[in-house]
Protein backbone atom coordinates (compact mmCIF):
# COMPACT_ATOMS: atom_id res chain seq x y z
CA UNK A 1 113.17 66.07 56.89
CA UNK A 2 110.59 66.52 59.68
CA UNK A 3 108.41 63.88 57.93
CA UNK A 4 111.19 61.51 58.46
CA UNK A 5 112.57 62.76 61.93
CA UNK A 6 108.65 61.93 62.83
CA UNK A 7 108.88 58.18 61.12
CA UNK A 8 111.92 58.01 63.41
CA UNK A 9 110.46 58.87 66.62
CA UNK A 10 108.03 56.47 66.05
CA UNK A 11 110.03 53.95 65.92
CA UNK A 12 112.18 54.08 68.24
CA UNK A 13 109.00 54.54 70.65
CA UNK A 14 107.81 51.42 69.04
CA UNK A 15 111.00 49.78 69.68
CA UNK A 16 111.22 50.90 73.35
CA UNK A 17 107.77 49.82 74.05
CA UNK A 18 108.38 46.35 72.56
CA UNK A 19 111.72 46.23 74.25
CA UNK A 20 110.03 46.57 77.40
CA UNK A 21 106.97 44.38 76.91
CA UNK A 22 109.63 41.42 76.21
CA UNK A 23 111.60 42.21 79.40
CA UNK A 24 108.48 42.46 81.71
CA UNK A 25 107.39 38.86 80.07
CA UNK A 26 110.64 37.49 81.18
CA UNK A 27 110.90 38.95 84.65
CA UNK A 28 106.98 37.47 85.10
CA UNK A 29 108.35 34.46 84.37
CA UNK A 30 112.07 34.37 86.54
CA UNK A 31 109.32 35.96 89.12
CA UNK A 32 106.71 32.65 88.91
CA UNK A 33 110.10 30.26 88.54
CA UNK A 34 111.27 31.88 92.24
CA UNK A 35 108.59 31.40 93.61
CA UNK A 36 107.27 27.96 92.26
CA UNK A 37 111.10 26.39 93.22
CA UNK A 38 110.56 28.19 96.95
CA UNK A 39 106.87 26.64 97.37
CA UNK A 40 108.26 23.21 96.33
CA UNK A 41 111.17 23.30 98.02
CA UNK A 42 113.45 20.34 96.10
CA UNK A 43 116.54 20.00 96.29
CA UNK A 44 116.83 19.28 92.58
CA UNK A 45 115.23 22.71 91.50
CA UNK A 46 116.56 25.68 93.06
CA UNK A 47 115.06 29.08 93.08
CA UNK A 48 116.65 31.52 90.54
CA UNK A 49 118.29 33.79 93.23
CA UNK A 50 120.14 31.06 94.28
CA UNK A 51 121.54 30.06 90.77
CA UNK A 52 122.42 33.50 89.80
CA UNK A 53 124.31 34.11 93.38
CA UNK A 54 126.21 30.58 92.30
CA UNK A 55 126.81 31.35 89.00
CA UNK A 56 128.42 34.74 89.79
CA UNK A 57 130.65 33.43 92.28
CA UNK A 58 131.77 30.81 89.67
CA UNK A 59 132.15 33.24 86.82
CA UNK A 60 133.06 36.56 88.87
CA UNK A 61 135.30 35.93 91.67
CA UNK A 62 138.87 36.71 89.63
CA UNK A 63 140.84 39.66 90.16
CA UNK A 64 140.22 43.11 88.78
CA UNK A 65 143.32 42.54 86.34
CA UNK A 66 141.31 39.91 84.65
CA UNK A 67 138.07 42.30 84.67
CA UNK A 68 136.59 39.98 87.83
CA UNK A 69 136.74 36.94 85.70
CA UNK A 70 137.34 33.93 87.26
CA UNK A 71 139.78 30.82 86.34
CA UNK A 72 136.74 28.62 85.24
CA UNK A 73 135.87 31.75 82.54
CA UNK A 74 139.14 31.35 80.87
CA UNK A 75 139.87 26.88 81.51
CA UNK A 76 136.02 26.22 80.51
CA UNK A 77 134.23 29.24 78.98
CA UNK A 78 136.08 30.91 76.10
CA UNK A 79 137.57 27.10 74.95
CA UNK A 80 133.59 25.69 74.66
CA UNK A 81 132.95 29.05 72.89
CA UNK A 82 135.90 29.19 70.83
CA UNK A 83 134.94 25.21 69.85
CA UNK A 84 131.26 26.07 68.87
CA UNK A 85 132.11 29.51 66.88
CA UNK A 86 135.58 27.88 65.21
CA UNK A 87 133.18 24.49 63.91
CA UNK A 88 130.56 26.47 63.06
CA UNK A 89 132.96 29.16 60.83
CA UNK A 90 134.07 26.49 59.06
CA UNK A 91 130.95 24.52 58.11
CA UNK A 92 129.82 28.52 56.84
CA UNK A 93 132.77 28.79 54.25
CA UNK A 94 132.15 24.84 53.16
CA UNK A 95 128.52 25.25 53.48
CA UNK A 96 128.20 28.68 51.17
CA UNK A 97 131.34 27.58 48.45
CA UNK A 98 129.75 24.25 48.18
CA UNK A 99 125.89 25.62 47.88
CA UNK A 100 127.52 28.16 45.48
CA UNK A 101 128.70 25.84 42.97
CA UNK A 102 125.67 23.29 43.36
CA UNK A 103 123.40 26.12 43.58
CA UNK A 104 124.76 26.79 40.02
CA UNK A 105 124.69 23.72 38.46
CA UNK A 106 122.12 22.11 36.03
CA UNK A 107 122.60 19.01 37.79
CA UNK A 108 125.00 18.93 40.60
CA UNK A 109 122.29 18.22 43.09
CA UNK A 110 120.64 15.56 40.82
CA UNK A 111 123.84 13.69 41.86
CA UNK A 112 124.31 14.53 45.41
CA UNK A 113 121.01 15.29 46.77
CA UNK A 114 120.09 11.66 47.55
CA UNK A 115 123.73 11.41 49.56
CA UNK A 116 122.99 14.70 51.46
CA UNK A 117 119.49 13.41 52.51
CA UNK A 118 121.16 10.09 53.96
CA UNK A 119 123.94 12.05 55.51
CA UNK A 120 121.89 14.62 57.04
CA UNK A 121 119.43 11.90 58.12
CA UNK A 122 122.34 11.21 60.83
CA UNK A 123 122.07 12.30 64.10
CA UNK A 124 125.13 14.11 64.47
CA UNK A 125 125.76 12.87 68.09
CA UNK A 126 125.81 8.62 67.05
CA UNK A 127 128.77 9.89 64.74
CA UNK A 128 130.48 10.74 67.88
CA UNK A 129 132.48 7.55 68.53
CA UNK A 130 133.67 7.42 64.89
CA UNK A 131 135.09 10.83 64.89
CA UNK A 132 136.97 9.49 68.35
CA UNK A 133 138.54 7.28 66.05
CA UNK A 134 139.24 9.13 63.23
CA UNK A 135 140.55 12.77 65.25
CA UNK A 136 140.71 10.85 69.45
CA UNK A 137 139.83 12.63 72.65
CA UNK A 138 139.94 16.74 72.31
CA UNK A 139 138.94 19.55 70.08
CA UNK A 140 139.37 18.04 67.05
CA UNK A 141 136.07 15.48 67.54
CA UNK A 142 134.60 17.91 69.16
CA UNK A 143 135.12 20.58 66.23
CA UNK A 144 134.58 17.68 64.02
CA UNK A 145 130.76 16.94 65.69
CA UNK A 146 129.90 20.28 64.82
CA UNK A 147 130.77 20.83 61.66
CA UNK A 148 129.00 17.82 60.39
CA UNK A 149 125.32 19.20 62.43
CA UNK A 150 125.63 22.61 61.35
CA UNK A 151 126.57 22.83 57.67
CA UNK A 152 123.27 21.15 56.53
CA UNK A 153 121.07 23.91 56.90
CA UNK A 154 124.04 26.44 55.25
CA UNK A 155 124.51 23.98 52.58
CA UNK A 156 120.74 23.30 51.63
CA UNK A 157 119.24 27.19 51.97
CA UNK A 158 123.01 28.45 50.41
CA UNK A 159 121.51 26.06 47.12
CA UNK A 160 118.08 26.92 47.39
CA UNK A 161 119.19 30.89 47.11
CA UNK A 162 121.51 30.88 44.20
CA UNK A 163 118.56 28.84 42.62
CA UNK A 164 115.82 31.21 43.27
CA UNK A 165 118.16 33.92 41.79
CA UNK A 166 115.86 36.33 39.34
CA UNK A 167 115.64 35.58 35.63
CA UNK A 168 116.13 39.08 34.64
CA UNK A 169 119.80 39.23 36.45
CA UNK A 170 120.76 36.25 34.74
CA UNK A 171 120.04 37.30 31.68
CA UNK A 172 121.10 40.64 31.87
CA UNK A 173 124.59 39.70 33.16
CA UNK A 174 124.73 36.95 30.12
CA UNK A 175 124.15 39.46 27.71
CA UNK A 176 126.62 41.72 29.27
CA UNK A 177 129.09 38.74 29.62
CA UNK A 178 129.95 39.49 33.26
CA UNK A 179 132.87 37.61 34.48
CA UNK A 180 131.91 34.27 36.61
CA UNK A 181 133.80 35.67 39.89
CA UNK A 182 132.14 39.41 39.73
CA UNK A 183 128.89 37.42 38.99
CA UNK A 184 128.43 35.15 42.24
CA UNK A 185 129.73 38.14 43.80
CA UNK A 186 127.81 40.69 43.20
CA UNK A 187 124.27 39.02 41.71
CA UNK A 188 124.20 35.42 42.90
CA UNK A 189 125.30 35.82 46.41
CA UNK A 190 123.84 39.25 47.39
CA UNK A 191 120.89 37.60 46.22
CA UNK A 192 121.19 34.62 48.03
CA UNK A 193 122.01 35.82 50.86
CA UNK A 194 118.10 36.16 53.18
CA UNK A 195 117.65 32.46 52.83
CA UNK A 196 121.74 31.84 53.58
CA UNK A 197 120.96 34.48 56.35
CA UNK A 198 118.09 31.78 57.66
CA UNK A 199 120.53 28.39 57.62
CA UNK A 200 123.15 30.67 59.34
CA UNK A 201 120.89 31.43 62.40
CA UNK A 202 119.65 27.70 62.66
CA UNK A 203 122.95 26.22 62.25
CA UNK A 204 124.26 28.22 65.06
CA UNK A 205 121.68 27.00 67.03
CA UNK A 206 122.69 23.95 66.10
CA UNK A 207 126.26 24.38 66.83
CA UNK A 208 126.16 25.51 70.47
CA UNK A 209 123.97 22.21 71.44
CA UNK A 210 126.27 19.89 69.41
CA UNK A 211 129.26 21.69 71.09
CA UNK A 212 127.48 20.72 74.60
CA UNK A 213 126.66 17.06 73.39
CA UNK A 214 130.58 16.41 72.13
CA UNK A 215 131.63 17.27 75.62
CA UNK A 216 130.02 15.25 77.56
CA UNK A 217 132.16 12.37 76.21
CA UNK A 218 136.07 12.25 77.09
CA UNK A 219 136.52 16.25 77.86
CA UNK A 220 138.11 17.46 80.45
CA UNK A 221 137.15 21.08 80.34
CA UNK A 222 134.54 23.00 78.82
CA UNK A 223 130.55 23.71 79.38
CA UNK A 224 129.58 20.24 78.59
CA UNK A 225 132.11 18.23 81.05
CA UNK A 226 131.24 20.92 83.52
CA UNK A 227 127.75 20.41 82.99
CA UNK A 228 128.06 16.36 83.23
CA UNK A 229 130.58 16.87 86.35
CA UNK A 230 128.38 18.82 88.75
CA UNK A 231 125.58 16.82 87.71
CA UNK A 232 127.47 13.35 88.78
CA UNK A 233 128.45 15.40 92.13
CA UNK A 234 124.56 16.15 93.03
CA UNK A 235 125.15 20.05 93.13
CA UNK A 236 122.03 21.37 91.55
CA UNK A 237 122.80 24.53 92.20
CA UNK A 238 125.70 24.46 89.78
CA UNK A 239 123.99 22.50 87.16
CA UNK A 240 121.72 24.51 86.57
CA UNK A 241 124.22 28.00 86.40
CA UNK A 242 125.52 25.81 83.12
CA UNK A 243 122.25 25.63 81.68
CA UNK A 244 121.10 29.27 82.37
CA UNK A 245 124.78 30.25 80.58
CA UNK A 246 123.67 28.17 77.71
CA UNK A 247 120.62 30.00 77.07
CA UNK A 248 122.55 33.39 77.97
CA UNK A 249 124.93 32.24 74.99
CA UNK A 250 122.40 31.00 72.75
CA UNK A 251 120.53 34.65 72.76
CA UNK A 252 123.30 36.18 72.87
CA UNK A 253 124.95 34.76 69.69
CA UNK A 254 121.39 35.14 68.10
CA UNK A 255 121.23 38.72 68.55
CA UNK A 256 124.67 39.59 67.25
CA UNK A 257 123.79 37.55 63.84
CA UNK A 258 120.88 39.12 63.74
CA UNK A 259 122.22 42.58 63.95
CA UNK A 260 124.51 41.67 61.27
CA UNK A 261 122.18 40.06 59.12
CA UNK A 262 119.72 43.80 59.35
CA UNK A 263 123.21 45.80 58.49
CA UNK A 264 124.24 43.52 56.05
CA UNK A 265 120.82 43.32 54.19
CA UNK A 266 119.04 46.86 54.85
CA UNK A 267 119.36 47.38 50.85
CA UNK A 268 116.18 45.03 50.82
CA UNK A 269 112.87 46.91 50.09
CA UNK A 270 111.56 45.08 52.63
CA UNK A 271 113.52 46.27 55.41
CA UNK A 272 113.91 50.19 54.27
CA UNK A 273 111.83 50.90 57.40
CA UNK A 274 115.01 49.58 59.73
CA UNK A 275 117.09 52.34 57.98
């Protein structure tokens, strides 16, 4: 017990001490960006203080019944958001069931894998105009944009982990006759799941700058047309408040998948030293 109340104090000085390293590192840098923009005084790069005061009177000026949020949280915010997370939960359920069954077949990708390659060759953005046509103006080409980006890297590592599934388990559970449904389930996909873990991260990545890119054409609300519109109008100052929100949101959505992927995966050997 003391042995281990030691390993824990450890690390959680450890994790404090790298927790502040990062943060100094970043205020270093907002501190060099200040004064860089200040010394060069343009127009089209303004200082950080003068984003941030910007972007929290765009994002913070509502009432106290709405928790200070402004209109422009709920008309352009939580829509873009609800866009990128609702196209990328989809391309995750077709990515992982469609891996699955590939993953699991003697020859599945022997037939497919030369269509994936040209498909996922595309740029996701030159589809654009075709899924105006198919879906038109709104949600629907935008959700469609990134479903087609993001569930390539689900798709490919969801196949590449059911594959790399040990021998021994696949054996044991033949000789045992395991049912197919309690098999994926409880061998293949627990197995599976560090390398589905990996195409989840990049494909969220993925989804949050495809979500950007399919507003920029025909929207008329969301991060991307705001992003576009105060660009057209020459107020920098604005601009850039939508860029420094996309990076909030992109480390933001980062860290909560990775949280989940360390509580969903601490039975790993490798990470007994997170427990």
């Amino acid at each position: 017990m003391t042995e281990r109340a030691t390993r824990l104090r450890s690390q959680a000085a450890a994790g404090i001490s790298g927790f502040a390293r990062n943060w100094l590192v970043f205020i270093g840098a907002v501190a060099v960006w200040e004064l860089a923009t200040r010394l060069a005084a343009s127009v089209f790069f303004p200082p950080p203080s003068e984003i941030v005061a910007t972007a929290g009177e765009l994002w913070f000026s509502g009432p106290a019944s709405q928790l200070f949020l402004s209109e422009t949280v709920f008309d352009h915010i939580l829509p873009s958001i609800g866009r990128c997370l609702g196209g990328w939960a989809i391309a995750v359920v077709l990515g992982v069931g469609l891996g699955t069954a590939l993953g699991r077949s003697r020859t599945g990708m022997e037939y497919v894998g030369p269509l994936f390659a040209f498909f996922r060759a595309i740029p996701p953005p030159t589809l654009v105009p075709v899924f105006m046509v198919l879906f038109g103006l709104g949600p629907g080409m935008q959700v469609a944009t990134i479903i087609f980006g993001a569930i390539w890297p689900i798709l490919l590592n969801t196949v590449d982990g059911v594959r790399s599934v040990d021998s021994v388990k696949v054996d044991t559970a033949r000789s045992f006759r395991t049912p197919a449904p309690y098999w994926i389930g409880m061998v293949v996909l627990p197995a599976a799941l560090p390398k589905i873990f990996a195409g989840l991260r990049l494909s969220l990545s993925i989804s949050l700058i495809l979500m950007v890119v399919s507003e920029l054409i025909g929207s008329l609300n969301g991060i991307g047309h705001q992003l576009i519109s105060s660009q057209q109008q020459f107020e920098f100052p604005l601009m850039w408040s939508w860029i420094v929100l996309l990076g909030i949101l992109g480390y933001g959505l980062n860290a909560v998948l990775l949280a989940v992927e360390r509580r969903v995966l601490r039975w790993q050997p490798t990470r007994n030293d997170d427990a």
